[in-house]
PDB file of N, CA and C in Angstrom:
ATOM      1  N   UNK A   1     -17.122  15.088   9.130  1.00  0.00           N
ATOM      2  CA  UNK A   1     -15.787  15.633   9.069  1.00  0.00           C
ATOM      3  C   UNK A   1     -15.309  15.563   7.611  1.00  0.00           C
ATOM      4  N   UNK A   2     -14.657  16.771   7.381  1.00  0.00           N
ATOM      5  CA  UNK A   2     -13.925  16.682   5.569  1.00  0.00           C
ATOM      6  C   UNK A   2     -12.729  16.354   5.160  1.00  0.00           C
ATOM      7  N   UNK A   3     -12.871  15.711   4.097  1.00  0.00           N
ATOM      8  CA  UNK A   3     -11.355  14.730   3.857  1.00  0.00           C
ATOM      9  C   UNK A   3     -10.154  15.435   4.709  1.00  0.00           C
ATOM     10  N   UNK A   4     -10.336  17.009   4.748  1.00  0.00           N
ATOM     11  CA  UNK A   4      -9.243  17.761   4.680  1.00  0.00           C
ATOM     12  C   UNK A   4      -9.339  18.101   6.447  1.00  0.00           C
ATOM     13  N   UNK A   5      -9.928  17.644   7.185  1.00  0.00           N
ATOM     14  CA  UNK A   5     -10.658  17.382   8.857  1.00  0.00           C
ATOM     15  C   UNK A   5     -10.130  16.010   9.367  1.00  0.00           C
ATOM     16  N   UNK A   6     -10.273  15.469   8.359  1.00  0.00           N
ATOM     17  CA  UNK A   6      -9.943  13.919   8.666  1.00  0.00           C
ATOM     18  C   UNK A   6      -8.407  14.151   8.567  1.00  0.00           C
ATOM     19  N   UNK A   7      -7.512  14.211   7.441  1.00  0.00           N
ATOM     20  CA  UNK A   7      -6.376  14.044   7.322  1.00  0.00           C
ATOM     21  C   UNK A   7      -5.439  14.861   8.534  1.00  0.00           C
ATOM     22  N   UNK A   8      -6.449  16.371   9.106  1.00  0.00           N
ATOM     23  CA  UNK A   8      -5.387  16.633   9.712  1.00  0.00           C
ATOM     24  C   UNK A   8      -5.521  16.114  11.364  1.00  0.00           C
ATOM     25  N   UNK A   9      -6.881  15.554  11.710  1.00  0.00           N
ATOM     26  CA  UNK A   9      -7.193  14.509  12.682  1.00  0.00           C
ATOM     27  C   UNK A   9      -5.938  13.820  12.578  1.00  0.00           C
ATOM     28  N   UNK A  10      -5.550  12.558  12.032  1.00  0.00           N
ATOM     29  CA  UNK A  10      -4.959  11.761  11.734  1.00  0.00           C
ATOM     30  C   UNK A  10      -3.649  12.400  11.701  1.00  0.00           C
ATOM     31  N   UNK A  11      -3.342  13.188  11.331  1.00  0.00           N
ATOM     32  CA  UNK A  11      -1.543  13.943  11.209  1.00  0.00           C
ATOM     33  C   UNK A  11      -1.863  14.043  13.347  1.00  0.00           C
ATOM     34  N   UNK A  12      -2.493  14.850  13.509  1.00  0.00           N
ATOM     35  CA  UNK A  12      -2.639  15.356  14.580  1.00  0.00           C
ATOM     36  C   UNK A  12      -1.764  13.513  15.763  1.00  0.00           C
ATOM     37  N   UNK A  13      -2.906  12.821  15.558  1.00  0.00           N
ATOM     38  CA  UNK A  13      -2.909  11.646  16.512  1.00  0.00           C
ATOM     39  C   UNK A  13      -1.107  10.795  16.007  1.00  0.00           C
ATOM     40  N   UNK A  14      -0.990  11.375  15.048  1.00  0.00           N
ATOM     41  CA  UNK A  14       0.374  10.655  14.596  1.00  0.00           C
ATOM     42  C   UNK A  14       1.532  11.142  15.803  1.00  0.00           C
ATOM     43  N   UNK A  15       1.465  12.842  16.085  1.00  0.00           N
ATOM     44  CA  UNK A  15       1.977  12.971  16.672  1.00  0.00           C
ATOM     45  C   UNK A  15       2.251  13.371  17.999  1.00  0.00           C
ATOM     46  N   UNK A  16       1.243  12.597  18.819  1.00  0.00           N
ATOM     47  CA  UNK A  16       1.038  12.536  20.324  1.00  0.00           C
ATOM     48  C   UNK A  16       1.621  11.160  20.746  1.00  0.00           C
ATOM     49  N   UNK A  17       2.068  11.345  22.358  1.00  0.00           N
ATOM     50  CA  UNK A  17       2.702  10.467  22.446  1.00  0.00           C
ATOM     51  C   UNK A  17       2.449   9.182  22.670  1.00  0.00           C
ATOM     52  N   UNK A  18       1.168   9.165  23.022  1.00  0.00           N
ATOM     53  CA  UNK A  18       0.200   8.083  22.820  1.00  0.00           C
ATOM     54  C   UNK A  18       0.310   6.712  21.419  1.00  0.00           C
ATOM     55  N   UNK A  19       0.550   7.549  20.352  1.00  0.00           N
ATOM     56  CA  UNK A  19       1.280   6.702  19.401  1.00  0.00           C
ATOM     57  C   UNK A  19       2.296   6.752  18.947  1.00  0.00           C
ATOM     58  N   UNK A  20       3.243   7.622  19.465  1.00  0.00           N
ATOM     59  CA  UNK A  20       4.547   7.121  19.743  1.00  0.00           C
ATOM     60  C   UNK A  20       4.826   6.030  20.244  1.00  0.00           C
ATOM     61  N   UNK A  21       4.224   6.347  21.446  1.00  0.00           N
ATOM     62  CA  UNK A  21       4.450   4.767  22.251  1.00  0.00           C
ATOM     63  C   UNK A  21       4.180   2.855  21.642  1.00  0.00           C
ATOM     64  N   UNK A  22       3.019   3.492  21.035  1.00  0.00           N
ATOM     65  CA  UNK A  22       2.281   2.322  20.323  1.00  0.00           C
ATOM     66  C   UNK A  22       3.392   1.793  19.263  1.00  0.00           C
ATOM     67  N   UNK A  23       4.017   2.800  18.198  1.00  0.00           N
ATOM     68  CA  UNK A  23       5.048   2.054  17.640  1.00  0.00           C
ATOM     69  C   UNK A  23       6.181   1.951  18.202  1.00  0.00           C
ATOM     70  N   UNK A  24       6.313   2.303  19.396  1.00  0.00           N
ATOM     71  CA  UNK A  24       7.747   1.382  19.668  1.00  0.00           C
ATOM     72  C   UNK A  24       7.037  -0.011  20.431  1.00  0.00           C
ATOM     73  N   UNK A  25       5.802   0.414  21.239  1.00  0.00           N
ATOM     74  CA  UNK A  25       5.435  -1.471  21.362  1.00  0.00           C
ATOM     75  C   UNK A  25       5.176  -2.196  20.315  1.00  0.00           C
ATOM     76  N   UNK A  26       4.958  -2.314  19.483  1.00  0.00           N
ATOM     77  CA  UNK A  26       4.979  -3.273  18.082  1.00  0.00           C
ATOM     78  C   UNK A  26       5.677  -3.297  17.835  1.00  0.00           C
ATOM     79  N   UNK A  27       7.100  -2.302  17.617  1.00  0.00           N
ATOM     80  CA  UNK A  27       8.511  -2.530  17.196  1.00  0.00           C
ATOM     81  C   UNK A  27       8.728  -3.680  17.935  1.00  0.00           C
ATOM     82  N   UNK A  28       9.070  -3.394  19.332  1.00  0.00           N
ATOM     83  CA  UNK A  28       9.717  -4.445  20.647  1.00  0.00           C
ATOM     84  C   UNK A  28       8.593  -5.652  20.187  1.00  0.00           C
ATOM     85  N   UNK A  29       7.245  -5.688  20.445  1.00  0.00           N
ATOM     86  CA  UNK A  29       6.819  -7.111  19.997  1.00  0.00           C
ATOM     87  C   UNK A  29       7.296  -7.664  18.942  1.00  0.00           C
ATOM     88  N   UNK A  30       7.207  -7.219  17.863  1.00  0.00           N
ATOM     89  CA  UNK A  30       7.454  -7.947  16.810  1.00  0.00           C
ATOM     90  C   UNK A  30       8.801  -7.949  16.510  1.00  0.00           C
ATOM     91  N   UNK A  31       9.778  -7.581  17.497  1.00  0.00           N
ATOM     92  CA  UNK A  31      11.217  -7.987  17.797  1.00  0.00           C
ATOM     93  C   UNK A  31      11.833  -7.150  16.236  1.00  0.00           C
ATOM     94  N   UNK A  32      11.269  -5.809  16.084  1.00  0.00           N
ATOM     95  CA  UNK A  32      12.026  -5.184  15.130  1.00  0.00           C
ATOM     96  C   UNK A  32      12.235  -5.603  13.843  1.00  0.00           C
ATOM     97  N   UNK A  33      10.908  -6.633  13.241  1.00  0.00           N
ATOM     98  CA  UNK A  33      10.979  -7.212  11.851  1.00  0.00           C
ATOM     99  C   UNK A  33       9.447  -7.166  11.464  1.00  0.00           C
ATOM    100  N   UNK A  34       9.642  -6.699  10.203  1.00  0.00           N
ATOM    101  CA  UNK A  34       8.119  -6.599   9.152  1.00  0.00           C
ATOM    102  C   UNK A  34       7.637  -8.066   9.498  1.00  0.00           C
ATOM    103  N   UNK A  35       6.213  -8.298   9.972  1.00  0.00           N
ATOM    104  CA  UNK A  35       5.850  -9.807   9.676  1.00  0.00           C
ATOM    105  C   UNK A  35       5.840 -10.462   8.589  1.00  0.00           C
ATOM    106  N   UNK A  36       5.877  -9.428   7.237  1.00  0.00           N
ATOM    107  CA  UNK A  36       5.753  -9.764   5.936  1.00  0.00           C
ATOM    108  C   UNK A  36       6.941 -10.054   4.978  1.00  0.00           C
ATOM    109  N   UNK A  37       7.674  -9.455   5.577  1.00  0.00           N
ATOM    110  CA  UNK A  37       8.889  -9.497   4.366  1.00  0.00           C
ATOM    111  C   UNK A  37      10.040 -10.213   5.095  1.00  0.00           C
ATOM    112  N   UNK A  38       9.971 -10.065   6.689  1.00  0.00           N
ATOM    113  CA  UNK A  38      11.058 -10.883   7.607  1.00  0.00           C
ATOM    114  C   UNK A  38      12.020  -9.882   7.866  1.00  0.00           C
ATOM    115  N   UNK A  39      11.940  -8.433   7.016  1.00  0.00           N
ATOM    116  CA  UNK A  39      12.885  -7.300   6.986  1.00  0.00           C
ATOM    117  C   UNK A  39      12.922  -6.761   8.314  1.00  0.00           C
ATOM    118  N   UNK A  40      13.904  -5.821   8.614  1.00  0.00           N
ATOM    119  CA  UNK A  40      13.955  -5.493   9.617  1.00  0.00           C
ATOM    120  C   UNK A  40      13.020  -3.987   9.427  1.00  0.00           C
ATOM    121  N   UNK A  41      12.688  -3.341  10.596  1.00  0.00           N
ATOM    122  CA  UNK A  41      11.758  -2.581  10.741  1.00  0.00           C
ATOM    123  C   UNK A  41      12.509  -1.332  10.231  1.00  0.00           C
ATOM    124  N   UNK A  42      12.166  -0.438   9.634  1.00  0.00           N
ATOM    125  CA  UNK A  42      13.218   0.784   9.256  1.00  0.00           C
ATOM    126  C   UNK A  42      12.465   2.121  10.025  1.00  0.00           C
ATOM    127  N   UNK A  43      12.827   2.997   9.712  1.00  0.00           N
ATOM    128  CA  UNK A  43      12.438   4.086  10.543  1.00  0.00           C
ATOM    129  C   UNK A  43      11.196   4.772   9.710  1.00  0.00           C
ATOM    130  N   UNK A  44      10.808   4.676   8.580  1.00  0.00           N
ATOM    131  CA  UNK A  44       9.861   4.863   8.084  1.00  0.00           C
ATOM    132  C   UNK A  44       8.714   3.988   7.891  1.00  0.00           C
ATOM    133  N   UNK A  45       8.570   3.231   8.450  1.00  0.00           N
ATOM    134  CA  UNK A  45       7.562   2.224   8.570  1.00  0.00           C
ATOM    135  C   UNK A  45       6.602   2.490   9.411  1.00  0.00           C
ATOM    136  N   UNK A  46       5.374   1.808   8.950  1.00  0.00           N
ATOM    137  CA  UNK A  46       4.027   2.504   9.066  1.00  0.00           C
ATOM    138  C   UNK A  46       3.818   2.140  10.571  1.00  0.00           C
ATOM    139  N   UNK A  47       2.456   2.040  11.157  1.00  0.00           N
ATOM    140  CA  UNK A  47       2.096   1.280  12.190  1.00  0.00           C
ATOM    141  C   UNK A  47       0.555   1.099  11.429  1.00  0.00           C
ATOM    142  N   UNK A  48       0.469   0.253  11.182  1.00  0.00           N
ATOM    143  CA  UNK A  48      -0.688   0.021  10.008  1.00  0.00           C
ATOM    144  C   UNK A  48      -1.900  -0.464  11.044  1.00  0.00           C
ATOM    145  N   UNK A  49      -3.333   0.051  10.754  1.00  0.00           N
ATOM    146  CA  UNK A  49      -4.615  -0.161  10.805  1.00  0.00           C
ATOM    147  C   UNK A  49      -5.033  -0.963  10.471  1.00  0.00           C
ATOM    148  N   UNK A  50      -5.353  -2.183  11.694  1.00  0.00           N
ATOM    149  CA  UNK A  50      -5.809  -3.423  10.841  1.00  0.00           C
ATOM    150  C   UNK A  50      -7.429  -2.896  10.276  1.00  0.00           C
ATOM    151  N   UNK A  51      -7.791  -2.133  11.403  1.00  0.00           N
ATOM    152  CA  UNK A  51      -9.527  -1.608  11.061  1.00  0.00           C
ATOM    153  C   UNK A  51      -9.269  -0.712  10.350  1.00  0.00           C
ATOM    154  N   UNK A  52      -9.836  -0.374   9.169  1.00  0.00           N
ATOM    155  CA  UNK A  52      -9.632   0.393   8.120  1.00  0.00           C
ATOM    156  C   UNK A  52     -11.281   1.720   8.564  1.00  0.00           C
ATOM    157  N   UNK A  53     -11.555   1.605   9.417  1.00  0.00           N
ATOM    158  CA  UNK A  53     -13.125   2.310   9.721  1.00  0.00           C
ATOM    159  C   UNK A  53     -12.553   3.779   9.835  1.00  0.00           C
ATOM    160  N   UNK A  54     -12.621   5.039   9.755  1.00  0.00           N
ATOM    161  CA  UNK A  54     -11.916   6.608  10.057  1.00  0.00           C
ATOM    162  C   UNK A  54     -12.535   6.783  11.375  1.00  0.00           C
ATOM    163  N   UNK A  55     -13.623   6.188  11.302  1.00  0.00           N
ATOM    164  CA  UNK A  55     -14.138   6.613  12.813  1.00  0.00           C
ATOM    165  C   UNK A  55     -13.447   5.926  14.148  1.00  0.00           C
ATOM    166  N   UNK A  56     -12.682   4.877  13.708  1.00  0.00           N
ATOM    167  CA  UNK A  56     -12.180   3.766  14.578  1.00  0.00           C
ATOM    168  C   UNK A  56     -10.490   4.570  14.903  1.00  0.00           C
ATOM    169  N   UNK A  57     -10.329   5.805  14.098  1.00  0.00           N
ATOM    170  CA  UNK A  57      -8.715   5.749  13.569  1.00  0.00           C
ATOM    171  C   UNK A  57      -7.913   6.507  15.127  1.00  0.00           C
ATOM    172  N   UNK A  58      -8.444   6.753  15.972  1.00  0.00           N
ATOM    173  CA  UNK A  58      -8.264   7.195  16.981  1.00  0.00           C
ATOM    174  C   UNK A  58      -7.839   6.417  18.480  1.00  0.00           C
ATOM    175  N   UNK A  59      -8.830   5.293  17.938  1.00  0.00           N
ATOM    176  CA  UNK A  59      -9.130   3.921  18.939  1.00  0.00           C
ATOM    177  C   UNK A  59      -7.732   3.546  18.952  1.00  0.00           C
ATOM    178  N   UNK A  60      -6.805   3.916  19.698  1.00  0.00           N
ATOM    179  CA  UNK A  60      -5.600   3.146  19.557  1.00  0.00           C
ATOM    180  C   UNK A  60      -4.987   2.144  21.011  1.00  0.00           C
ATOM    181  N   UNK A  61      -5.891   2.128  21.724  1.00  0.00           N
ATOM    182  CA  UNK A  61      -5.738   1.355  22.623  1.00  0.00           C
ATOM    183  C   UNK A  61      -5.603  -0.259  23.076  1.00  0.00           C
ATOM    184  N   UNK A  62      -6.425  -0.501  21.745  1.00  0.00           N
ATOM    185  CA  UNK A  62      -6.350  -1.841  21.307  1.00  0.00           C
ATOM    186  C   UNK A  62      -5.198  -2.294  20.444  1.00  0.00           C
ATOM    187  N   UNK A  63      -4.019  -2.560  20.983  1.00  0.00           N
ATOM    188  CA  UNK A  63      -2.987  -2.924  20.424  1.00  0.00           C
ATOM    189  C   UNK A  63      -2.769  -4.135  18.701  1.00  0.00           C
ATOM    190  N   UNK A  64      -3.799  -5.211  19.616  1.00  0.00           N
ATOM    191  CA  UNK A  64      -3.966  -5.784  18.566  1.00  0.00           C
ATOM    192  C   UNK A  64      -4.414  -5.463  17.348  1.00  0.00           C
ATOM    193  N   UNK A  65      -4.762  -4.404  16.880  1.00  0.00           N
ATOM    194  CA  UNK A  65      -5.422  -3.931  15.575  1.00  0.00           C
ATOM    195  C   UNK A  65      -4.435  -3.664  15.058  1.00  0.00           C
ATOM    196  N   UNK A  66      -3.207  -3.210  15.536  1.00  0.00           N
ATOM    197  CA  UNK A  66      -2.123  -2.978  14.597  1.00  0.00           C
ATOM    198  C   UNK A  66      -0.764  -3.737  14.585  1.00  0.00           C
ATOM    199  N   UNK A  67       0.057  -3.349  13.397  1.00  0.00           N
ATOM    200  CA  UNK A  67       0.883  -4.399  12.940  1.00  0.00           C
ATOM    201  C   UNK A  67       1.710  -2.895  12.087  1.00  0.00           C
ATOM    202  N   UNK A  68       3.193  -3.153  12.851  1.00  0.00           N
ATOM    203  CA  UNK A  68       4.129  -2.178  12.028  1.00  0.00           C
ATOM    204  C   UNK A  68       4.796  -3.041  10.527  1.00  0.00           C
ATOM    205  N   UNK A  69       4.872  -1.940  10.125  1.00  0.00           N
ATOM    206  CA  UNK A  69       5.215  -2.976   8.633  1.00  0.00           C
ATOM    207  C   UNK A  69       5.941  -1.453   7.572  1.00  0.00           C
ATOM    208  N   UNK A  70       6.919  -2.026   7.092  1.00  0.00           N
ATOM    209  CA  UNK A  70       7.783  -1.129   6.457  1.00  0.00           C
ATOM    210  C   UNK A  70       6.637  -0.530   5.759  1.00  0.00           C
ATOM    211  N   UNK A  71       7.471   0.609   5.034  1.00  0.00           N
ATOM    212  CA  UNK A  71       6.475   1.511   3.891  1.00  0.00           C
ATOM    213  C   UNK A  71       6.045   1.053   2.632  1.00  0.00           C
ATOM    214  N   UNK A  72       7.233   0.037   1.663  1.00  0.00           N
ATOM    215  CA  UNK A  72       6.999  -0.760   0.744  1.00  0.00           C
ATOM    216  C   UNK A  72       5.685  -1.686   1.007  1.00  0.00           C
ATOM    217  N   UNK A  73       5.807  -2.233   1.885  1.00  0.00           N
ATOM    218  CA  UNK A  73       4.849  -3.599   2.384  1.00  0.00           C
ATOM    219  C   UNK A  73       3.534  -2.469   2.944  1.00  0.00           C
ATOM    220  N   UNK A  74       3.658  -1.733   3.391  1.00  0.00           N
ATOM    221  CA  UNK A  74       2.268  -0.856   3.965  1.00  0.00           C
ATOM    222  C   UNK A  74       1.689  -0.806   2.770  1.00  0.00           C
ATOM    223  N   UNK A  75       2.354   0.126   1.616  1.00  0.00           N
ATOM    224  CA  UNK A  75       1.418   0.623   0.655  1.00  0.00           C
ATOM    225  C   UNK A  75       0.873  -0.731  -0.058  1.00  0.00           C
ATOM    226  N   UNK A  76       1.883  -1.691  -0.099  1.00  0.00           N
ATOM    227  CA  UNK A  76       1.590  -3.121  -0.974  1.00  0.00           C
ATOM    228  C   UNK A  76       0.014  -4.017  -0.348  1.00  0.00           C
ATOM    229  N   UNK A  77       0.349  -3.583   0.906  1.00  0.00           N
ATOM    230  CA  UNK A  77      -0.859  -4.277   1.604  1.00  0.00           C
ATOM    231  C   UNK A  77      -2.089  -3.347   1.255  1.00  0.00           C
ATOM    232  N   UNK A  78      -2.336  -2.060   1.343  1.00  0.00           N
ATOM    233  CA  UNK A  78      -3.183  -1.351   1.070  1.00  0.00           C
ATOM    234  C   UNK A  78      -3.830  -1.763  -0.322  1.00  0.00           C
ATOM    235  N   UNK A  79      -3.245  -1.537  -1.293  1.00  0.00           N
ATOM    236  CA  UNK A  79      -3.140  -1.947  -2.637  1.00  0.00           C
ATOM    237  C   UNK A  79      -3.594  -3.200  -2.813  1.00  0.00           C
ATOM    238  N   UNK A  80      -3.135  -4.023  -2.388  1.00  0.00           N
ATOM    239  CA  UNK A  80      -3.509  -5.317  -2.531  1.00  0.00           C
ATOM    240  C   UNK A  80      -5.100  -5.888  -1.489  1.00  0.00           C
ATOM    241  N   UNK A  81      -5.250  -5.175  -0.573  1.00  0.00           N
ATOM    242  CA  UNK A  81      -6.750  -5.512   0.393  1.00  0.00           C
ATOM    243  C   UNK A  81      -7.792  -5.239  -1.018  1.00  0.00           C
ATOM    244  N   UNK A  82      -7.254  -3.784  -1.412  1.00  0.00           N
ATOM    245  CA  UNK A  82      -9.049  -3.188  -2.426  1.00  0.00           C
ATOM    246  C   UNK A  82      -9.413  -4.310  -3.137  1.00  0.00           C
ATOM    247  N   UNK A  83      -8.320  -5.598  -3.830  1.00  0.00           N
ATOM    248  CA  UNK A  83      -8.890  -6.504  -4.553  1.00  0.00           C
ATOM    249  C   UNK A  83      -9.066  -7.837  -3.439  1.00  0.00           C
ATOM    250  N   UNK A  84      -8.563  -7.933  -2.723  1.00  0.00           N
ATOM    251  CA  UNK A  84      -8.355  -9.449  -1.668  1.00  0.00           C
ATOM    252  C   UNK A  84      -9.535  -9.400  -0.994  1.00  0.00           C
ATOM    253  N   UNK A  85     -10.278  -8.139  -0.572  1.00  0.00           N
ATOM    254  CA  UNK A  85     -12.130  -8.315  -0.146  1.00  0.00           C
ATOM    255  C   UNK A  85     -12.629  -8.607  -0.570  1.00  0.00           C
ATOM    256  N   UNK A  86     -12.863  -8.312  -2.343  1.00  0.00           N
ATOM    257  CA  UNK A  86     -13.617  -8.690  -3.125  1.00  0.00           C
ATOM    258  C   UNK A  86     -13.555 -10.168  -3.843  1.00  0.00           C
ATOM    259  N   UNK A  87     -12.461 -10.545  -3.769  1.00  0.00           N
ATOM    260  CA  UNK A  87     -11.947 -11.959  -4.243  1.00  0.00           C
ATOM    261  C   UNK A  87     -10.444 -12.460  -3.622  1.00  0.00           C
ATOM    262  N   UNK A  88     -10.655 -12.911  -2.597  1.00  0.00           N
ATOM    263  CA  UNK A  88      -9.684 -13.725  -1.999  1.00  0.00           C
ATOM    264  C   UNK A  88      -8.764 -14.712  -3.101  1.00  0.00           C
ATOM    265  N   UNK A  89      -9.359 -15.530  -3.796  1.00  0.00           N
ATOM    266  CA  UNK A  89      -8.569 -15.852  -4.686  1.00  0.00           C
ATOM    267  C   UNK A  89      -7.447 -15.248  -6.119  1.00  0.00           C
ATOM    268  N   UNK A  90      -6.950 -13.980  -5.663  1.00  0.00           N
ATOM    269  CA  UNK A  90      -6.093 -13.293  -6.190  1.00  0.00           C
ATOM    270  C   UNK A  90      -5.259 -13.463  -5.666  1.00  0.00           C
ATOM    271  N   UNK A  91      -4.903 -14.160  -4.526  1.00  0.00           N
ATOM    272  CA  UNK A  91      -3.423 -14.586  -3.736  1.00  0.00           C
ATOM    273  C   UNK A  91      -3.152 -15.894  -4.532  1.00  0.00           C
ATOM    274  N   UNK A  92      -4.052 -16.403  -5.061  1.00  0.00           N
ATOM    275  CA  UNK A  92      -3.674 -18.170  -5.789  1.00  0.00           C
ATOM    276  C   UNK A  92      -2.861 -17.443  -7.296  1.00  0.00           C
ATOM    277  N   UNK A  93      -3.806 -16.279  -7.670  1.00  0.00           N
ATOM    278  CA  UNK A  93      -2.938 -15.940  -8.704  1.00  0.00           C
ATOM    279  C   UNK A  93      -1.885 -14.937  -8.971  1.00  0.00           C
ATOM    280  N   UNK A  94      -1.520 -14.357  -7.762  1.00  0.00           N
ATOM    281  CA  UNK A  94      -0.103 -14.306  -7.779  1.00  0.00           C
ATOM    282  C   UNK A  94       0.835 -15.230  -7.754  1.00  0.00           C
ATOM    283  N   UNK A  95       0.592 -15.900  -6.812  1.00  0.00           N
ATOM    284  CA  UNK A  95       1.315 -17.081  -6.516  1.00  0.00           C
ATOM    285  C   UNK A  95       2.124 -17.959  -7.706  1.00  0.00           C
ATOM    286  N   UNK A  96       0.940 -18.142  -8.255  1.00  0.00           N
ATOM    287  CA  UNK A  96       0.709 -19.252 -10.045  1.00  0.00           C
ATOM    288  C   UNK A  96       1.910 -17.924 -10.590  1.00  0.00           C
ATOM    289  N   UNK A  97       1.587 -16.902 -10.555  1.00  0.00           N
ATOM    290  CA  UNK A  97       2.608 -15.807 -11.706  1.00  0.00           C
ATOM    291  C   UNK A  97       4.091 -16.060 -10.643  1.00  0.00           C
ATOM    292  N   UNK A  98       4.278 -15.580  -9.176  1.00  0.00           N
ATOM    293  CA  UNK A  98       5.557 -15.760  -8.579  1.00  0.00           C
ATOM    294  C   UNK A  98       6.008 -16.739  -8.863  1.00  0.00           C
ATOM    295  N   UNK A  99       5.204 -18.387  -8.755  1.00  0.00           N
ATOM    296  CA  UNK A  99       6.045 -19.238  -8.757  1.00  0.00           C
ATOM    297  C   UNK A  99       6.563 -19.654 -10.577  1.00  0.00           C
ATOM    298  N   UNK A 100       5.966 -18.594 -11.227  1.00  0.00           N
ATOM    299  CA  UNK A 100       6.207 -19.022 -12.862  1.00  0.00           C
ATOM    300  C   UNK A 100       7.297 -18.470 -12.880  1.00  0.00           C
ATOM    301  N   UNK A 101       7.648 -17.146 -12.344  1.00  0.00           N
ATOM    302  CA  UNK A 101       8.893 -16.335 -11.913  1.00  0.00           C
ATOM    303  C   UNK A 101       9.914 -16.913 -11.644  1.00  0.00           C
ATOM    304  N   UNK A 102       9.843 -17.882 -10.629  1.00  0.00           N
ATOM    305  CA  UNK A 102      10.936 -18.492  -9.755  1.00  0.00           C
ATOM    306  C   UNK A 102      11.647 -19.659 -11.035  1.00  0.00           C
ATOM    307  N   UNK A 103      10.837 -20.308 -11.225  1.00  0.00           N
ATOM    308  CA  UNK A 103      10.940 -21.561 -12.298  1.00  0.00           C
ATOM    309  C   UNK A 103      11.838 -20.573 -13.636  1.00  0.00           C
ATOM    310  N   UNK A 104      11.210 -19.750 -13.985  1.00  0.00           N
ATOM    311  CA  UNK A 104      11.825 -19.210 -15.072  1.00  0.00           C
ATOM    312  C   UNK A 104      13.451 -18.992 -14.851  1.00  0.00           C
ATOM    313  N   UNK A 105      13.522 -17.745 -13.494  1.00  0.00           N
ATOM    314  CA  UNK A 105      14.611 -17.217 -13.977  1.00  0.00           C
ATOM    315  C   UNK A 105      15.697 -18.342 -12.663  1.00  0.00           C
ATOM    316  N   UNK A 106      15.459 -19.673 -12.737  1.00  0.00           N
ATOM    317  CA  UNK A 106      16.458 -20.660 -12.321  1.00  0.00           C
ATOM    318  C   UNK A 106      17.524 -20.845 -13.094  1.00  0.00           C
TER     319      UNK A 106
END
């Protein structure tokens, strides 16, 4: 299938009601708050793929694979996996820079 097969796969499954449904059950589970930020869920927020596989992107029956999460925090998580596979220890060094952050601007 071509990028341009895939993407409209994926537009397609966005809007059946099948995952409609799916994000309002993760909304109601996760009681209407990003797990990440504690924010409340906004109307543009993703329903994010924990399995990142294209062939898997359909599989939506398995609830647990996904996790709604605002759009800020979606793309942040995306962004942030390409390096966190390859070296998990890039969360120690944010951290070391956030908490230099915090200390500073006290």
């Amino acid at each position: 299938m071509s990028l341009n097969e895939t993407q409209k796969a994926k537009k397609r499954l966005r809007q059946t009601k099948a995952w409609k449904q799916l994000r309002h059950d993760k909304n109601v589970e996760q009681r209407g708050i990003d797990p990440i930020t504690l924010g409340k869920i906004t109307r543009t927020a993703n329903c994010h793929h924990l399995d990142l596989n294209d062939e898997h992107y359909t599989q939506i029956q398995d609830h647990s694979k996904f996790v709604l999460l605002n759009k800020m925090t979606h793309d942040m998580v995306h962004w942030l996996y390409r390096y966190y596979e390859k070296d998990k220890t890039i969360i120690d060094r944010l951290t070391n820079i956030l908490d230099r952050m915090i200390e500073l601007n006290k």
